[in-house]
C-alpha atoms as a PDB file:
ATOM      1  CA  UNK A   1       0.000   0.000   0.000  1.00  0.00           C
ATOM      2  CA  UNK A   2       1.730   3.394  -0.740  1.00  0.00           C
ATOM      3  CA  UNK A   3       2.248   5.335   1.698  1.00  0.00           C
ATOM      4  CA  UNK A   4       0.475   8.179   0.925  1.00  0.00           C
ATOM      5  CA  UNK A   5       0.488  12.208   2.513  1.00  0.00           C
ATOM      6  CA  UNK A   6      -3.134  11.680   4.167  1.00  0.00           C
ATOM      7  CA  UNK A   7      -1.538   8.389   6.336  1.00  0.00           C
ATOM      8  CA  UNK A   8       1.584   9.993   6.924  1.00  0.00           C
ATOM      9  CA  UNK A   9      -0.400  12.615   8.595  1.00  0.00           C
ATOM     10  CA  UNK A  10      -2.162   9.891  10.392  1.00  0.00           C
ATOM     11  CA  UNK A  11       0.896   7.559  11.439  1.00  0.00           C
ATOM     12  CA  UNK A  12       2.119  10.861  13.177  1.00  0.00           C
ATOM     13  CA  UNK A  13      -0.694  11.640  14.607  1.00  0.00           C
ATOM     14  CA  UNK A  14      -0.950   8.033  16.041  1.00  0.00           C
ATOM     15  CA  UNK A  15       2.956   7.888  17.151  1.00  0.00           C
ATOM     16  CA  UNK A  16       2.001  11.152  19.203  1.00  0.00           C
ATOM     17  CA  UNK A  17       1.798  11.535  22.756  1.00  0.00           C
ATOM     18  CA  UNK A  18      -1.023  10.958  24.535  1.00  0.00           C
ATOM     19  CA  UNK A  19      -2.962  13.395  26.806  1.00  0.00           C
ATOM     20  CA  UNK A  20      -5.347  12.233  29.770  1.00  0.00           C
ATOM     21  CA  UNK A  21      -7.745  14.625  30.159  1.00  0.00           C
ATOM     22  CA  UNK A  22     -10.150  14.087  33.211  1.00  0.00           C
ATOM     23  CA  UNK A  23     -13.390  15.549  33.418  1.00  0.00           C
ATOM     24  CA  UNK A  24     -16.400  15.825  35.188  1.00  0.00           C
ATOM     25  CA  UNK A  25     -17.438  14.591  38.652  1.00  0.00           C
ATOM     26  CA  UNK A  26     -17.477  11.691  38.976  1.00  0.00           C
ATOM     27  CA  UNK A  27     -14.264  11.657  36.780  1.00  0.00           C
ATOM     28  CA  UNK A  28     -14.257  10.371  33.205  1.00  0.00           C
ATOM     29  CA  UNK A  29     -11.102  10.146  31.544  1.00  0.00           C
ATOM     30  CA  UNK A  30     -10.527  11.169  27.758  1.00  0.00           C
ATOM     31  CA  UNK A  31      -7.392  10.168  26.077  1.00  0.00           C
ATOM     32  CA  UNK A  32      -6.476  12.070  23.336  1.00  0.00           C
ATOM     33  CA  UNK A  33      -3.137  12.928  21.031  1.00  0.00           C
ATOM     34  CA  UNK A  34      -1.816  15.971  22.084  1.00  0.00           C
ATOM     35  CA  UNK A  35      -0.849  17.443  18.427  1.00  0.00           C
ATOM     36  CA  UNK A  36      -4.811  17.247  17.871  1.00  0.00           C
ATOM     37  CA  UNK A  37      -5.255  19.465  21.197  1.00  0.00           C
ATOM     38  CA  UNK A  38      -2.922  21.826  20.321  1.00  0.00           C
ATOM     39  CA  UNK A  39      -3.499  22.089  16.970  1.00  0.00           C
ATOM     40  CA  UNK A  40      -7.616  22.965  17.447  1.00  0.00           C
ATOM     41  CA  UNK A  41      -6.960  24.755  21.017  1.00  0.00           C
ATOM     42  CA  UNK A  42      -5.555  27.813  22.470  1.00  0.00           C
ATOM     43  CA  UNK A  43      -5.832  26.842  25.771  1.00  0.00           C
ATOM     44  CA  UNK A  44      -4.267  23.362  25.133  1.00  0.00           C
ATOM     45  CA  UNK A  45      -1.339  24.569  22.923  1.00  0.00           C
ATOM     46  CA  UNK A  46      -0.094  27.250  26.026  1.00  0.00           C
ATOM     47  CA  UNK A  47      -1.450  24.099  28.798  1.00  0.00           C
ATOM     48  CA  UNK A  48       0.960  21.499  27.345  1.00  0.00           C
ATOM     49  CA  UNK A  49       4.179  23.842  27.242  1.00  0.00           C
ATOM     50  CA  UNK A  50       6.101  20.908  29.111  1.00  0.00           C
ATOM     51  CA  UNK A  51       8.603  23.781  29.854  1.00  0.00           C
ATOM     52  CA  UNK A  52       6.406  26.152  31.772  1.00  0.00           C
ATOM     53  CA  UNK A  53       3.131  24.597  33.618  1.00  0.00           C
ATOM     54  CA  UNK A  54       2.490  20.990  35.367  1.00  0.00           C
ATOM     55  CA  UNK A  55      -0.027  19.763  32.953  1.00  0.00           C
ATOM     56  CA  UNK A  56       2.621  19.519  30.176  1.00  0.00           C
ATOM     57  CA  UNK A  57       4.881  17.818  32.358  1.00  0.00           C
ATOM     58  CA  UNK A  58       2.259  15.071  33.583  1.00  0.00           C
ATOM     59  CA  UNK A  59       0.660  14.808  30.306  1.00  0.00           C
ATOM     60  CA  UNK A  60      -2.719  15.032  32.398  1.00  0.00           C
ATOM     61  CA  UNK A  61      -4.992  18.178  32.464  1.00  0.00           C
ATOM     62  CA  UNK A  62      -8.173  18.528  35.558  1.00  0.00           C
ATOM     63  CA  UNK A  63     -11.631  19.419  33.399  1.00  0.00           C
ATOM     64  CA  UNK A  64     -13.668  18.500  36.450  1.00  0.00           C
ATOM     65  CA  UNK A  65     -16.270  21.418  36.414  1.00  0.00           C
ATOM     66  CA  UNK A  66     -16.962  20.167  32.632  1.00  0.00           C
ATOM     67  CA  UNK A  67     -19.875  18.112  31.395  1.00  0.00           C
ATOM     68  CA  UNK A  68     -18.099  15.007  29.992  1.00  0.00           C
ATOM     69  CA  UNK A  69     -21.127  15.076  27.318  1.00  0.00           C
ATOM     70  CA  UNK A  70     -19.954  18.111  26.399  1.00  0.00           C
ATOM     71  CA  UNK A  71     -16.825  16.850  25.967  1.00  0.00           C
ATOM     72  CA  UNK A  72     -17.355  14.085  23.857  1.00  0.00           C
ATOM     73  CA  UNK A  73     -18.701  16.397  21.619  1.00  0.00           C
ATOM     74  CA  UNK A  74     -15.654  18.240  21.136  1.00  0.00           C
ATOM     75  CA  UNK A  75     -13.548  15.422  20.982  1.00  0.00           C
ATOM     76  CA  UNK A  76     -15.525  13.399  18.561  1.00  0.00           C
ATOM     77  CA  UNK A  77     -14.913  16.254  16.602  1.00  0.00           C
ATOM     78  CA  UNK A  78     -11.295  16.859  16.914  1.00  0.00           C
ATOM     79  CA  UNK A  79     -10.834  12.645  15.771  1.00  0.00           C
ATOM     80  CA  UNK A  80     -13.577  12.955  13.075  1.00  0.00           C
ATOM     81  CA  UNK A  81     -14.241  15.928  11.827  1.00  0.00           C
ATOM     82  CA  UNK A  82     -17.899  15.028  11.465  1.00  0.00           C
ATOM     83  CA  UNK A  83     -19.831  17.734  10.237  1.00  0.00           C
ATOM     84  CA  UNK A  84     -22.955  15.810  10.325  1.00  0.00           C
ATOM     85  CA  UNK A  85     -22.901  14.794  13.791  1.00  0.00           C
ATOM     86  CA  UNK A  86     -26.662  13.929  14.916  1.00  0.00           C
ATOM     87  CA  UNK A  87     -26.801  16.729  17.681  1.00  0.00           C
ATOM     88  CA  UNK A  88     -30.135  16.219  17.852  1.00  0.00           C
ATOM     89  CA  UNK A  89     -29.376  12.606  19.894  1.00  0.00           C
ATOM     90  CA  UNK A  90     -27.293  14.480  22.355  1.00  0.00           C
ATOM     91  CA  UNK A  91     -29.928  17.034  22.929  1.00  0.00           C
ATOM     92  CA  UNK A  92     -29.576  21.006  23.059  1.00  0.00           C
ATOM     93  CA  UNK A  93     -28.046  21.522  26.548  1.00  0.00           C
ATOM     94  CA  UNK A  94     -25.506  19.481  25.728  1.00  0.00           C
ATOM     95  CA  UNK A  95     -24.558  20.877  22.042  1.00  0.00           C
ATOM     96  CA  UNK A  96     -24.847  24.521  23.856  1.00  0.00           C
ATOM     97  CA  UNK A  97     -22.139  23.714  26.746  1.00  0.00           C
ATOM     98  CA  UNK A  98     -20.285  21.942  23.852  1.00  0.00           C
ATOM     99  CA  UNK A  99     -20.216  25.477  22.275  1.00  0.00           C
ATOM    100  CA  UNK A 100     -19.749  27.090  25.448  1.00  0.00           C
ATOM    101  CA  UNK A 101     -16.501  24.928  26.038  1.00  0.00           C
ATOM    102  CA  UNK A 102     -14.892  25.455  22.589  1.00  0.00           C
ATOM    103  CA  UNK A 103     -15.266  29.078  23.901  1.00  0.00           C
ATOM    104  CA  UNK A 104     -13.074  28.156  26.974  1.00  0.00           C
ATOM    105  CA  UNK A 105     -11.166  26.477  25.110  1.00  0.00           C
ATOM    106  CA  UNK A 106     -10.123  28.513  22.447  1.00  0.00           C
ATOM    107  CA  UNK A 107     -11.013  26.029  19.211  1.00  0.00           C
ATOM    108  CA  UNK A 108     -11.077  27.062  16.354  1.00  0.00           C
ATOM    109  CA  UNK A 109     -13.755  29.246  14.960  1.00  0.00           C
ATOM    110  CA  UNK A 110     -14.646  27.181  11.800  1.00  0.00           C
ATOM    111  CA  UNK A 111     -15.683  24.385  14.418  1.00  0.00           C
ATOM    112  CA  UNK A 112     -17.607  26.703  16.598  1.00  0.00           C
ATOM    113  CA  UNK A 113     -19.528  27.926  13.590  1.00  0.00           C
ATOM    114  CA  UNK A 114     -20.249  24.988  12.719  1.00  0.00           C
ATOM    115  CA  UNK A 115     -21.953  24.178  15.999  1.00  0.00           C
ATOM    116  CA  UNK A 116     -24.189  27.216  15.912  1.00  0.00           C
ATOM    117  CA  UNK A 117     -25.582  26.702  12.742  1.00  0.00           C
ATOM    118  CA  UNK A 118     -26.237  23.031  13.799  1.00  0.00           C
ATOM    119  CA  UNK A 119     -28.105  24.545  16.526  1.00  0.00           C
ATOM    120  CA  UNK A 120     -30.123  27.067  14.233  1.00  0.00           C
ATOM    121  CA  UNK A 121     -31.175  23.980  12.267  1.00  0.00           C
ATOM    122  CA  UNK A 122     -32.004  22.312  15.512  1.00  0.00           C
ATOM    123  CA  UNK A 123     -34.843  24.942  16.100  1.00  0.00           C
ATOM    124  CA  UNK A 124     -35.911  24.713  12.277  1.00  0.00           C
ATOM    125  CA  UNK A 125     -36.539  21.569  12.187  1.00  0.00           C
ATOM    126  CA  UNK A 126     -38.861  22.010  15.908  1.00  0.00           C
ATOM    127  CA  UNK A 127     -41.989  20.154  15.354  1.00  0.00           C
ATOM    128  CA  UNK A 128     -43.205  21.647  18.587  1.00  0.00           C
ATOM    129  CA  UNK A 129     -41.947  24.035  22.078  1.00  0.00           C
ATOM    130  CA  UNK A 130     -39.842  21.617  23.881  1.00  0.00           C
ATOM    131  CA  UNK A 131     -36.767  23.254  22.606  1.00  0.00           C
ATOM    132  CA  UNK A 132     -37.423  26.752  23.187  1.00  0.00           C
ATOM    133  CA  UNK A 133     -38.763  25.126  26.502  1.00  0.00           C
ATOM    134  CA  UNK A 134     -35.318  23.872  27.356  1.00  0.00           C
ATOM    135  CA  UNK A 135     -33.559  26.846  26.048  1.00  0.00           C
ATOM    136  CA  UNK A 136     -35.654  28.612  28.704  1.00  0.00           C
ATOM    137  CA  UNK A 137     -34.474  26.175  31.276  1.00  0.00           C
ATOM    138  CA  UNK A 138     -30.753  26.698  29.713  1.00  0.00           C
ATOM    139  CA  UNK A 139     -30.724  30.410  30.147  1.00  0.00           C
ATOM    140  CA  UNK A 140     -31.610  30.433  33.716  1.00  0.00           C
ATOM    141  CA  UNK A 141     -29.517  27.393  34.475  1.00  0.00           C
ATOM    142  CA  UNK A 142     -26.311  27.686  32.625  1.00  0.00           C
ATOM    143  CA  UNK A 143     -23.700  30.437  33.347  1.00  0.00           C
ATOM    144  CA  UNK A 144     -23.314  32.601  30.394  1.00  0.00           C
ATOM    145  CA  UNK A 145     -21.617  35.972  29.798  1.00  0.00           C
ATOM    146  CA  UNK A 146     -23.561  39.604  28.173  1.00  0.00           C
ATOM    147  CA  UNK A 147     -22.282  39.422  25.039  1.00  0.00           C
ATOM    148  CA  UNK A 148     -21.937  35.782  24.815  1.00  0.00           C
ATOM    149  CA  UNK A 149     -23.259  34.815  21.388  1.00  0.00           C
ATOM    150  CA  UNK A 150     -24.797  31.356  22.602  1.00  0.00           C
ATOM    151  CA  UNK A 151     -26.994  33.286  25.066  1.00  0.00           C
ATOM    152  CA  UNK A 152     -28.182  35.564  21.963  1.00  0.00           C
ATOM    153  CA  UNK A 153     -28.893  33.059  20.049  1.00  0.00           C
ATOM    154  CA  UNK A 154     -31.069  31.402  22.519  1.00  0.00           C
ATOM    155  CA  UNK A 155     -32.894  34.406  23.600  1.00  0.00           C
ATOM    156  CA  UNK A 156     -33.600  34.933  19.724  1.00  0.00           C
ATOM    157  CA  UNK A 157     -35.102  31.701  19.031  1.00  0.00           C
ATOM    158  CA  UNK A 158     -37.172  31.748  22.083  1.00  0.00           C
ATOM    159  CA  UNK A 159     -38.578  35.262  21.096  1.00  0.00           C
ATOM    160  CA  UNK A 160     -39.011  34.409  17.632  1.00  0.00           C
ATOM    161  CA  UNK A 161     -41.023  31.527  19.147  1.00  0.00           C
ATOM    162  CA  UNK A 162     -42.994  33.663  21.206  1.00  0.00           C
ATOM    163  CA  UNK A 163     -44.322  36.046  18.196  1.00  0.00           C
ATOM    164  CA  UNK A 164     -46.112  32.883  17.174  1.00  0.00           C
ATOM    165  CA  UNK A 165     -47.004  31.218  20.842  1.00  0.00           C
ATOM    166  CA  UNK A 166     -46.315  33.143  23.626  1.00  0.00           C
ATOM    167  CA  UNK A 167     -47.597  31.092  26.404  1.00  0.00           C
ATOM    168  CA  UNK A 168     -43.976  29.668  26.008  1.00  0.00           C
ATOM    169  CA  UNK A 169     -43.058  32.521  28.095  1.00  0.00           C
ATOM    170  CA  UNK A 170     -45.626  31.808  31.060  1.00  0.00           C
ATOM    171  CA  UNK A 171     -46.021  29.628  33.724  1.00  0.00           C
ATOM    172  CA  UNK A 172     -48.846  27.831  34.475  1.00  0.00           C
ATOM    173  CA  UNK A 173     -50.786  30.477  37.185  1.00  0.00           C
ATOM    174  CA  UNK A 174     -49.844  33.501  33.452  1.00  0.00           C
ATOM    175  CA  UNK A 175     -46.764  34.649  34.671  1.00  0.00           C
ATOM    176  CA  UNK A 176     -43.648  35.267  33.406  1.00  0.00           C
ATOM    177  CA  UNK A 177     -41.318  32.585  33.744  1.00  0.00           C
ATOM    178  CA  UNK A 178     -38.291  32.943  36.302  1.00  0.00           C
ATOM    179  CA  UNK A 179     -35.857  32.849  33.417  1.00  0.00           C
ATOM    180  CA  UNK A 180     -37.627  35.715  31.136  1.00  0.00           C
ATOM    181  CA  UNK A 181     -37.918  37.330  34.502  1.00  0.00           C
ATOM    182  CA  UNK A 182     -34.238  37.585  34.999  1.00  0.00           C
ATOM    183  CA  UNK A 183     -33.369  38.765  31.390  1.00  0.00           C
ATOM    184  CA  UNK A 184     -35.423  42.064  32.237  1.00  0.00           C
ATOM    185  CA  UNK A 185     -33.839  42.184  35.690  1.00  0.00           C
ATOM    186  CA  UNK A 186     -30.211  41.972  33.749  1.00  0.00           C
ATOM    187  CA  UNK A 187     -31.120  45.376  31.740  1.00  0.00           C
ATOM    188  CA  UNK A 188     -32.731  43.567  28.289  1.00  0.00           C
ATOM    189  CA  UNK A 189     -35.218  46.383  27.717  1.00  0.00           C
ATOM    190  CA  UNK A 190     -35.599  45.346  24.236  1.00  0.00           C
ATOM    191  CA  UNK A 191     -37.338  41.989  25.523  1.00  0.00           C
ATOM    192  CA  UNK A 192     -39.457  43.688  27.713  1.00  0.00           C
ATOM    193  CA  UNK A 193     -40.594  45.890  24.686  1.00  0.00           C
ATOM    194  CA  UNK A 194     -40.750  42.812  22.299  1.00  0.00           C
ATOM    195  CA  UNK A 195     -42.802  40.748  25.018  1.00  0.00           C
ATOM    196  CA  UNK A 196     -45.252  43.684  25.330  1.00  0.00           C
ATOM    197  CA  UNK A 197     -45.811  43.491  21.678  1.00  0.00           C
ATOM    198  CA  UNK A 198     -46.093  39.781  21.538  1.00  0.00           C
ATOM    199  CA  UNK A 199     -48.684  40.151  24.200  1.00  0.00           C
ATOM    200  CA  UNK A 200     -50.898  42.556  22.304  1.00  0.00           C
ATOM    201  CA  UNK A 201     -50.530  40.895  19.059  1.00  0.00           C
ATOM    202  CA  UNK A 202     -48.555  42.879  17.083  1.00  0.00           C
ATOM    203  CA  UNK A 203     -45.626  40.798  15.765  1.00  0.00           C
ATOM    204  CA  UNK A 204     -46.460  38.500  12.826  1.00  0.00           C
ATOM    205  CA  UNK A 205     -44.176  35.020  12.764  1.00  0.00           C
ATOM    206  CA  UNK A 206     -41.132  35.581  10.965  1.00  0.00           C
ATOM    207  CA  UNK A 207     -40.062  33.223   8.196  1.00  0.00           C
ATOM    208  CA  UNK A 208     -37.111  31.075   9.806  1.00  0.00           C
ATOM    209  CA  UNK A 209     -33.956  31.649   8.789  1.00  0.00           C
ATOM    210  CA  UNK A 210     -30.012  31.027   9.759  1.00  0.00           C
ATOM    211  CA  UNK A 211     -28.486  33.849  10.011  1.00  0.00           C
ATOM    212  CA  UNK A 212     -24.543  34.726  10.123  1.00  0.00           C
ATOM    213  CA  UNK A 213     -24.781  37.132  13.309  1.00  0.00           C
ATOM    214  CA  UNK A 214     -24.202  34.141  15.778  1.00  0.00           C
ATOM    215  CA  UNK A 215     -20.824  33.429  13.997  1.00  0.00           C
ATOM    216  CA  UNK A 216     -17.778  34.533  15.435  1.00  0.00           C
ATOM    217  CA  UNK A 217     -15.337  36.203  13.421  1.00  0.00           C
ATOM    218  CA  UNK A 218     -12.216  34.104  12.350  1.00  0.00           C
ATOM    219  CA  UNK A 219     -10.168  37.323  12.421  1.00  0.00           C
ATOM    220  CA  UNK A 220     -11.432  38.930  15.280  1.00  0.00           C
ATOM    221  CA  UNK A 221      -9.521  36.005  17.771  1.00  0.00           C
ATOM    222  CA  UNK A 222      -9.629  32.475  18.258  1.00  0.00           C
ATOM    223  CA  UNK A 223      -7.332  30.206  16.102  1.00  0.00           C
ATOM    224  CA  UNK A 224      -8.131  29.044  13.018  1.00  0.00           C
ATOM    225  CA  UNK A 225      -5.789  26.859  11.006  1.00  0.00           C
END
């Protein structure tokens, strides 16, 4: 069999070293080539330095605050490459703190892209509100940042939802639910306006669409090889 560029890539790759890489609590263990770490990550190409911090030295880096589903999403990725992933099987809190990790991270923007617009598609293809439902749940459960383009994206959907049905936003007694609650408490005044309008009827359904705004910028940061 020649030996061709593609397996010489992958005979390297193989005679690499190995990383552990424990996460979660109780601890799972991934083990994973470190020239795919540091080739997709930031944080893992600085972490590994063998030089400068412990982690290189040990070949072993602590994740334990880290979903290991979430994980397993990023490192099916780095091995595969699978753009066609069926996130839909590991369910939309998982594929957002999947997103939210290649943000810790530091992966590489195509890949983080790539998520969101798998998550767009996950709302498309909605046959009902259980998603926006959980995004609800997500968004006052989950930790995320002003600014942080997962937590956009999730308010979005669920407001684009709630031009069509907005009982999504209320509890059962017709009150706001605790989560919608706390994005007017955090300043959103544009929500508050929007659910006012969606109360009174005002806001047709918009035709769905995937749009580029919850992309992030290759040049802007992040490494992208």
């Amino acid at each position: 069999m020649a030996d061709t560029g593609q397996s010489r890539v992958l005979k390297s790759r193989l005679a690499d070293e190995i990383i552990e890489i424990e996460v979660g609590q109780p601890v799972i263990t991934f083990r994973i080539h470190k020239k795919l770490l540091q080739d997709h990550s930031s944080y893992f190409l600085k972490a590994l330095e063998e030089k400068k911090y412990k982690e290189g030295k040990e070949k072993k880096v602590e994740l334990h605050d880290v979903v290991p589903e979430a994980f397993d999403v990023v490192a099916d990725w780095l091995y595969t490459r699978r753009q066609h992933r069926n996130f839909s099987d590991d369910g939309l809190r998982t594929v957002v703190e999947a997103r939210l990790l290649a943000d810790r991270l530091m992966c590489t923007s195509d890949w983080k892209n790539r998520i969101a617009t798998k998550i767009c598609e996950m709302f498309a293809r909605a046959q009902d509100t259980t998603i926006y439902r959980e995004s609800i749940d997500i968004l006052d459960t989950v930790e995320m940042q002003d600014g942080c383009l997962m937590r956009q994206l999730l308010i979005d959907m669920v407001m684009r939802m709630a031009m069509d049905r907005p009982q999504i936003l209320l509890d059962s007694d017709g009150h706001l639910l605790p989560a919608i609650q706390g994005l007017l408490v955090d300043g959103h005044n544009e929500i508050e306006s929007l659910i006012q309008r969606v109360a009174a009827g005002h806001l047709p359904r918009l035709p769905f669409t995937i749009p580029d705004s919850y992309h992030e910028d290759p040049t802007s940061g992040g490494l992208l090889l």
